[in-house]
C-alpha atoms as a PDB file:
ATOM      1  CA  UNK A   1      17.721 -11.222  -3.325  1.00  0.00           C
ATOM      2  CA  UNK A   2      21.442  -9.991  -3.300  1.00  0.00           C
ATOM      3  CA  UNK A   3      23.498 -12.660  -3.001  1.00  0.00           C
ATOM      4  CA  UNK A   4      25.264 -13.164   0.504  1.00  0.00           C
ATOM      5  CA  UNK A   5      23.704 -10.377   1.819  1.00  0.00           C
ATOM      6  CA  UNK A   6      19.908 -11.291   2.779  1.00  0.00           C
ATOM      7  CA  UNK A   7      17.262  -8.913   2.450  1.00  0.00           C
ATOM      8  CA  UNK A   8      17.764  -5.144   2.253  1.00  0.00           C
ATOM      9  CA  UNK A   9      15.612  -3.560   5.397  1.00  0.00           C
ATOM     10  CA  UNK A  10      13.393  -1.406   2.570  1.00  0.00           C
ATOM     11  CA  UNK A  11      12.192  -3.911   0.509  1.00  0.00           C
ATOM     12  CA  UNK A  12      11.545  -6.398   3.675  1.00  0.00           C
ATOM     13  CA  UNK A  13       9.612  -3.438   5.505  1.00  0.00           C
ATOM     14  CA  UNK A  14       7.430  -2.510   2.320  1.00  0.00           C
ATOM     15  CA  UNK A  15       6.840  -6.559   1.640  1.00  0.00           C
ATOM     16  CA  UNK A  16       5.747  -6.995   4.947  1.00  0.00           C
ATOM     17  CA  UNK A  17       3.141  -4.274   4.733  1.00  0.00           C
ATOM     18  CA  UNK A  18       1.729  -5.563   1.224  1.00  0.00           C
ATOM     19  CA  UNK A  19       1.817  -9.136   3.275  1.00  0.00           C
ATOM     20  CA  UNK A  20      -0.088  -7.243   6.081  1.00  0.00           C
ATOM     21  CA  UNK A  21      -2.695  -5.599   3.284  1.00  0.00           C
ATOM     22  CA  UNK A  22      -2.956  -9.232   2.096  1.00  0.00           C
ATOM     23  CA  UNK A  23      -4.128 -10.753   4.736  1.00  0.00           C
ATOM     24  CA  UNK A  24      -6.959  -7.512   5.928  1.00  0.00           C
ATOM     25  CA  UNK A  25      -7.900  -7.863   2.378  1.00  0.00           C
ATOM     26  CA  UNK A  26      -8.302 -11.712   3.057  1.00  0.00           C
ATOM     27  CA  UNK A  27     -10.125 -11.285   6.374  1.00  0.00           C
ATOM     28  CA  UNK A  28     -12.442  -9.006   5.100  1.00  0.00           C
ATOM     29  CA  UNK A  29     -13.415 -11.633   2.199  1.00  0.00           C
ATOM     30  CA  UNK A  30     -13.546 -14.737   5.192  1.00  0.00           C
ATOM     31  CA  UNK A  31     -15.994 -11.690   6.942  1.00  0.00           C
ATOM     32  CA  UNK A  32     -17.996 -11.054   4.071  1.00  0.00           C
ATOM     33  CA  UNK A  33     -18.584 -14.451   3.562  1.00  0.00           C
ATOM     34  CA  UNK A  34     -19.622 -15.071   7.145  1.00  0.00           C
ATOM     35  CA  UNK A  35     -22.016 -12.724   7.501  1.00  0.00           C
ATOM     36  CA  UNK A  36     -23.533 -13.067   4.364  1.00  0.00           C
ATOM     37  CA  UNK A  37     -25.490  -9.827   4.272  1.00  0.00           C
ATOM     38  CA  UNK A  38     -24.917  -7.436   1.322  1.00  0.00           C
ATOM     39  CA  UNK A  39     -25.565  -4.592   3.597  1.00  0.00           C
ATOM     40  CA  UNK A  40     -22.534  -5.869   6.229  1.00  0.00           C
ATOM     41  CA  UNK A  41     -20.311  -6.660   3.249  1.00  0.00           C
ATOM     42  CA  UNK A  42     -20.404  -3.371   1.525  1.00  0.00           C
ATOM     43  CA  UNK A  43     -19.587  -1.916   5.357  1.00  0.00           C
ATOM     44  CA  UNK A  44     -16.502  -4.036   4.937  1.00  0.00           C
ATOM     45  CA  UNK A  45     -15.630  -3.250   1.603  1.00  0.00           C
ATOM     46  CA  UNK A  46     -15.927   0.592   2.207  1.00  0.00           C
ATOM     47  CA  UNK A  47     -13.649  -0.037   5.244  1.00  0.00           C
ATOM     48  CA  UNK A  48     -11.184  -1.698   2.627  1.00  0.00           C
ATOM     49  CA  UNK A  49     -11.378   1.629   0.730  1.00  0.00           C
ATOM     50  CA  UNK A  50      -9.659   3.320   3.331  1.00  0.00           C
ATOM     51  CA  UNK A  51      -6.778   0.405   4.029  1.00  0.00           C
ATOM     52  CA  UNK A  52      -5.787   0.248   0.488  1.00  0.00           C
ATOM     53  CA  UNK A  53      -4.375   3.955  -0.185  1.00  0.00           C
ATOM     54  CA  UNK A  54      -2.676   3.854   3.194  1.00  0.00           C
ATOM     55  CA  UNK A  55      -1.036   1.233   2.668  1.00  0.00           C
ATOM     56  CA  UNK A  56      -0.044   2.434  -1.116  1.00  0.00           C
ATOM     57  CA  UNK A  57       1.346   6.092   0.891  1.00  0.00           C
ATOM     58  CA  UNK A  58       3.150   3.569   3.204  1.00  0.00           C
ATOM     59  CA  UNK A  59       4.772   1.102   0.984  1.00  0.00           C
ATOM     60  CA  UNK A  60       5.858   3.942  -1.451  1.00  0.00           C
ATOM     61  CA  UNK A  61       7.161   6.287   1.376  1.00  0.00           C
ATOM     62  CA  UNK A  62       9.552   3.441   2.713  1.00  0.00           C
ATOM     63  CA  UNK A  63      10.518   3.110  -1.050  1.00  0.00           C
ATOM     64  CA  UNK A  64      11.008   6.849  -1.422  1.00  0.00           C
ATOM     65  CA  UNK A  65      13.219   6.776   1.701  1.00  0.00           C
ATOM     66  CA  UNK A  66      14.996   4.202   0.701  1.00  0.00           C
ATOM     67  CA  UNK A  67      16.249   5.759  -2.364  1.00  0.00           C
ATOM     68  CA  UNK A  68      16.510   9.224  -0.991  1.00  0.00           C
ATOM     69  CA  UNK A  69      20.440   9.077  -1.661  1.00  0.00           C
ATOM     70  CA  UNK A  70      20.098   8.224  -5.267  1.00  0.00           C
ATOM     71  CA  UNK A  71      17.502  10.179  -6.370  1.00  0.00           C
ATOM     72  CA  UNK A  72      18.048  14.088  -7.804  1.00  0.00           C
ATOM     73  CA  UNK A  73      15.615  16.814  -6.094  1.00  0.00           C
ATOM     74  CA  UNK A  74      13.947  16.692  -9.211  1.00  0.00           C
ATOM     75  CA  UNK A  75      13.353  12.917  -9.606  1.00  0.00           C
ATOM     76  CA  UNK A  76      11.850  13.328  -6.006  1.00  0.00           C
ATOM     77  CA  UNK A  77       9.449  15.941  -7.129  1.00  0.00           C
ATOM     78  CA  UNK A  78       8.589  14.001 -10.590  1.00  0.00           C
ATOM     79  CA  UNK A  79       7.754  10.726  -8.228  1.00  0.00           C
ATOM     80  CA  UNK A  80       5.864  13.148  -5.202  1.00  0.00           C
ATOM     81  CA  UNK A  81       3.718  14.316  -7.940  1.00  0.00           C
ATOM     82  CA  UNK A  82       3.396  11.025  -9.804  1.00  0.00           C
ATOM     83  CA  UNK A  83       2.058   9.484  -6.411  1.00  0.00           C
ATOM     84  CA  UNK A  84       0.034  12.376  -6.152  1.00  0.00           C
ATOM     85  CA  UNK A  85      -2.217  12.273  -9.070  1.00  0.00           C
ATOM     86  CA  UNK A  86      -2.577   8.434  -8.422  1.00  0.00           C
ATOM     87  CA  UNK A  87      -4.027   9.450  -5.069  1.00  0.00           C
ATOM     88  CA  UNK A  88      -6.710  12.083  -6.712  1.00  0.00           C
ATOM     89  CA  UNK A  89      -7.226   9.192  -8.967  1.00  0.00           C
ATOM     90  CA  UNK A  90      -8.205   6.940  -6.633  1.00  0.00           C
ATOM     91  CA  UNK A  91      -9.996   8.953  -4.292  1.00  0.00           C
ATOM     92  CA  UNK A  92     -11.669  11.622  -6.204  1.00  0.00           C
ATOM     93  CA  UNK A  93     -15.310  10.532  -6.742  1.00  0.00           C
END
């Protein structure tokens, strides 16, 4: 945290979504557990599957915002594309 300045508005705004993510990814555990039925928890977990790269385009848009000023038009590109091929990564089956 920068000293006598309190919390930039980017970094508080993508925190609070991984906080968010946190605590869906904790419910659905407490949910799982609850209804102890394999067939109920993988419903939940395959609902997680969609929560998790949402929150990853979220997070990294606010971030990407955030440092629109500093970055080049071609450091933008190299990150669009690096966030890219994580997405096909994790969603390509």
């Amino acid at each position: 945290m920068k000293e006598g300045r309190g919390v930039d508005k980017t970094v508080f705004s993508m925190a609070l979504l991984r906080l968010l993510s946190g605590s869906i990814e904790l419910t659905a555990a407490l949910v799982m557990l609850k209804f102890n039925d394999v067939a109920k928890a993988l419903t939940v977990n395959s609902m997680l599957a969609l929560v998790g790269p949402m929150v990853l385009i979220a997070t990294t848009t606010i971030g990407l915002v955030g440092l629109s000023d500093k970055l080049s038009p071609a450091k933008f590109v190299w990150v669009a594309v690096g966030v890219s091929c994580l997405l096909i990564g994790i969603l390509k089956k």
